[in-house]
Protein backbone atom coordinates (compact mmCIF):
# COMPACT_ATOMS: atom_id res chain seq x y z
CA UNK A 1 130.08 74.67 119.37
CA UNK A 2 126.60 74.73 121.45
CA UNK A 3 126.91 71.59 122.25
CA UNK A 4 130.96 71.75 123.85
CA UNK A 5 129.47 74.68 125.83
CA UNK A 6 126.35 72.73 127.12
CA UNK A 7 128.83 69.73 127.79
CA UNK A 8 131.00 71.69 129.87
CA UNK A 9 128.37 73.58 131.99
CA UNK A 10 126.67 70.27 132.57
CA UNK A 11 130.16 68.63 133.65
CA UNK A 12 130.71 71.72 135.86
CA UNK A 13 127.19 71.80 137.51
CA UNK A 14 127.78 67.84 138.08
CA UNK A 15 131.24 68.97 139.75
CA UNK A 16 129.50 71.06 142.10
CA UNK A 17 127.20 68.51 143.36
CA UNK A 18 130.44 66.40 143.65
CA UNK A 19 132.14 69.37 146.07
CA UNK A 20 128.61 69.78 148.28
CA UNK A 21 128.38 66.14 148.81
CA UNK A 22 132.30 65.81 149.75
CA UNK A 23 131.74 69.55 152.02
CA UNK A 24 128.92 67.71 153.83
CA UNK A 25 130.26 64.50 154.32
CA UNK A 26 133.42 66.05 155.93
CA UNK A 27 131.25 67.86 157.96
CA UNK A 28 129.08 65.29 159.09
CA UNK A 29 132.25 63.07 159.83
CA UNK A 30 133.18 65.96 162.12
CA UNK A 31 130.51 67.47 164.23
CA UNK A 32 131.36 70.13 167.08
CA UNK A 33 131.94 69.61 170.21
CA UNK A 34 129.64 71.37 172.21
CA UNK A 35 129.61 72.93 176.14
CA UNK A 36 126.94 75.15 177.13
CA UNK A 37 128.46 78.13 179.67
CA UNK A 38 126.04 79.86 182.40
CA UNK A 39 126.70 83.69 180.94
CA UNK A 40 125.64 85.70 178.10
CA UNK A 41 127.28 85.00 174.60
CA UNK A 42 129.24 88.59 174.65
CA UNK A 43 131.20 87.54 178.13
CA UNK A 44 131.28 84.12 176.60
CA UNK A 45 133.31 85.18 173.31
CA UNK A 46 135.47 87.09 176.11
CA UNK A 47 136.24 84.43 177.83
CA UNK A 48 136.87 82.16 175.04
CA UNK A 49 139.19 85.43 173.52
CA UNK A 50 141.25 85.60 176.69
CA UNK A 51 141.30 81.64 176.52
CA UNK A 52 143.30 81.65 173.23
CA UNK A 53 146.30 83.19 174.69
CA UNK A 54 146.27 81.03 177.68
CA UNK A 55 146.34 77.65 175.01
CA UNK A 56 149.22 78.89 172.88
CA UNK A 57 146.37 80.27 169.91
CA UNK A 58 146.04 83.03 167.57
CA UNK A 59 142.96 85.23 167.10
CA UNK A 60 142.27 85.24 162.95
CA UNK A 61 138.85 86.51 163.18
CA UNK A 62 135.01 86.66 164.12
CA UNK A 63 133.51 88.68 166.75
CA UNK A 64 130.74 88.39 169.53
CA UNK A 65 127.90 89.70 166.86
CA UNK A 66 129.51 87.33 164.35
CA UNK A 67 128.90 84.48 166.70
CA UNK A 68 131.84 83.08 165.25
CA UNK A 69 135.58 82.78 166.33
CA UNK A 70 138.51 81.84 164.11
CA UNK A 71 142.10 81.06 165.88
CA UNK A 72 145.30 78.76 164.94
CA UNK A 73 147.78 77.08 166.64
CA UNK A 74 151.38 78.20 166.54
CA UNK A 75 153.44 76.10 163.19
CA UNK A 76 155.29 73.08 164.56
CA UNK A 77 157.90 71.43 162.49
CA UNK A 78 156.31 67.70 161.53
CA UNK A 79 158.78 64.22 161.56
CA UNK A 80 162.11 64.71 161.11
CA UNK A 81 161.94 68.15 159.69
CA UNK A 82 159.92 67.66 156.75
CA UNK A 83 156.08 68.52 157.33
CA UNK A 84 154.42 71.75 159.24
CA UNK A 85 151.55 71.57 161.42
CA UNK A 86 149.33 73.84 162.40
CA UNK A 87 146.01 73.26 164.32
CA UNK A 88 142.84 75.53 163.60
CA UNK A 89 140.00 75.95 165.79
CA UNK A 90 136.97 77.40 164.29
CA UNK A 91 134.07 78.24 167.16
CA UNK A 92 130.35 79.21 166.90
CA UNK A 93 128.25 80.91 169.83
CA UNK A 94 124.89 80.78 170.23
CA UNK A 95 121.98 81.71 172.83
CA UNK A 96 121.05 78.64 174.47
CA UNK A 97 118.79 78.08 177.70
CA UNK A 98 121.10 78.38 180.21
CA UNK A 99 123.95 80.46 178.73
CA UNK A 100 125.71 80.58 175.74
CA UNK A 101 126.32 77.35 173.31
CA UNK A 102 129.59 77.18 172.16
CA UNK A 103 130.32 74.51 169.34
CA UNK A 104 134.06 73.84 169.01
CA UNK A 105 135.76 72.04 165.56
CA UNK A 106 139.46 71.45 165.72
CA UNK A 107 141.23 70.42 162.46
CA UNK A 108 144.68 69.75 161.82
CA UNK A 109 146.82 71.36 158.84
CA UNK A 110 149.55 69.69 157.77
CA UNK A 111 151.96 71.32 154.80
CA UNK A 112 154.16 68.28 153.06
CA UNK A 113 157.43 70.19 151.75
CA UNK A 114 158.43 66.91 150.07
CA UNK A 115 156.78 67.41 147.02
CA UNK A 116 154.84 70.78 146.40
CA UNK A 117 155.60 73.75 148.39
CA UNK A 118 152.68 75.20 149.75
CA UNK A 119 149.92 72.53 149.38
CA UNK A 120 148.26 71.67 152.67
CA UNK A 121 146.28 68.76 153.79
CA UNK A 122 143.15 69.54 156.79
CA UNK A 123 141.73 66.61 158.38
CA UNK A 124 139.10 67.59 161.36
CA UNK A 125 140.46 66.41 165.24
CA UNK A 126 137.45 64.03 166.62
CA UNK A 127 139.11 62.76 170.00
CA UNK A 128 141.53 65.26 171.23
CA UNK A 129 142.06 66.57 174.92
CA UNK A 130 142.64 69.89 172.80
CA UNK A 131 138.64 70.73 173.33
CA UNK A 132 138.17 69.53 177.08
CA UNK A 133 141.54 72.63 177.88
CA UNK A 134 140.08 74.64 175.94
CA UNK A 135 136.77 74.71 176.80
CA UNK A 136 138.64 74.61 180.78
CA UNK A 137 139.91 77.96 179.74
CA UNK A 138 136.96 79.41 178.31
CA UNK A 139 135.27 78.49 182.37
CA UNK A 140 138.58 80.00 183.94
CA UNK A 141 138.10 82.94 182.50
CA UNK A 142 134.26 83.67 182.67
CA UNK A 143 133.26 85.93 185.11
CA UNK A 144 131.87 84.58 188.71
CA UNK A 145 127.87 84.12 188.29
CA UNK A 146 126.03 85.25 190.49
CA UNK A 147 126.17 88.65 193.07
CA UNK A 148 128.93 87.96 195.24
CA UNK A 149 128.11 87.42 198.97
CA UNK A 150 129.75 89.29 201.50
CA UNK A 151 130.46 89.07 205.21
């Protein structure tokens, strides 16, 4: 009996390894795009708030202390009917000479009804125009730098 339990802890500590590797490769296969703003990261997370509306996105969560935003895309129905997609956009903020750092990944969820109801598939979005608007918005709705000269 010692030995089924050692068996199985040792095939579920190898599993683990298995999930890290696969987590980092997927990661690595996707790094963030990345824009660096001239204003603080509070008005930056503003901004990039205020963008969401203006791209057709959803606020999940996150916050300016966070340093981390969380949004999706509305659900549009897939080919002919059959699959859902859904885009998510997961952002970080950071400090950076200059302004704020903001490191966009865009992935794309897509449900397959054929099959089994409720199982999704995410792959991450390398070359989209997705991050150029929405970084665009993020600028648009900054605040002007600078004091404002008059006269």
């Amino acid at each position: 009996m010692h030995k089924h339990l050692l068996l199985v802890a040792a095939l579920l500590l190898s599993g683990c390894g298995t999930v890290d590797s696969l987590r980092q490769r997927v990661t690595e296969d996707a790094p963030p795009h990345v824009r660096v703003f001239p204003a603080d990261p509070r008005a930056t997370f503003a901004a990039a708030r205020a963008a969401l509306d203006s791209i057709g996105y959803t606020f999940v969560r996150g916050g300016p202390a966070q340093g981390r935003m969380e949004a999706l895309s509305a659900i549009l129905p897939g080919e002919a009917g059959e699959n859902a997609r859904q885009i998510s956009l997961s952002a970080q903020f950071r400090a950076a000479e200059g302004g704020t750092e903001v490191g966009v990944v865009l992935k794309e969820i897509v449900e397959d009804d054929s099959a089994r109801l409720g199982v999704a598939t995410t792959a991450p979005l390398r070359d989209t125009p997705l991050y150029e608007v929405f970084f665009r918005a993020i600028q648009a709705n900054l605040p002007p730098a600078g004091p404002s000269s008059g006269g």
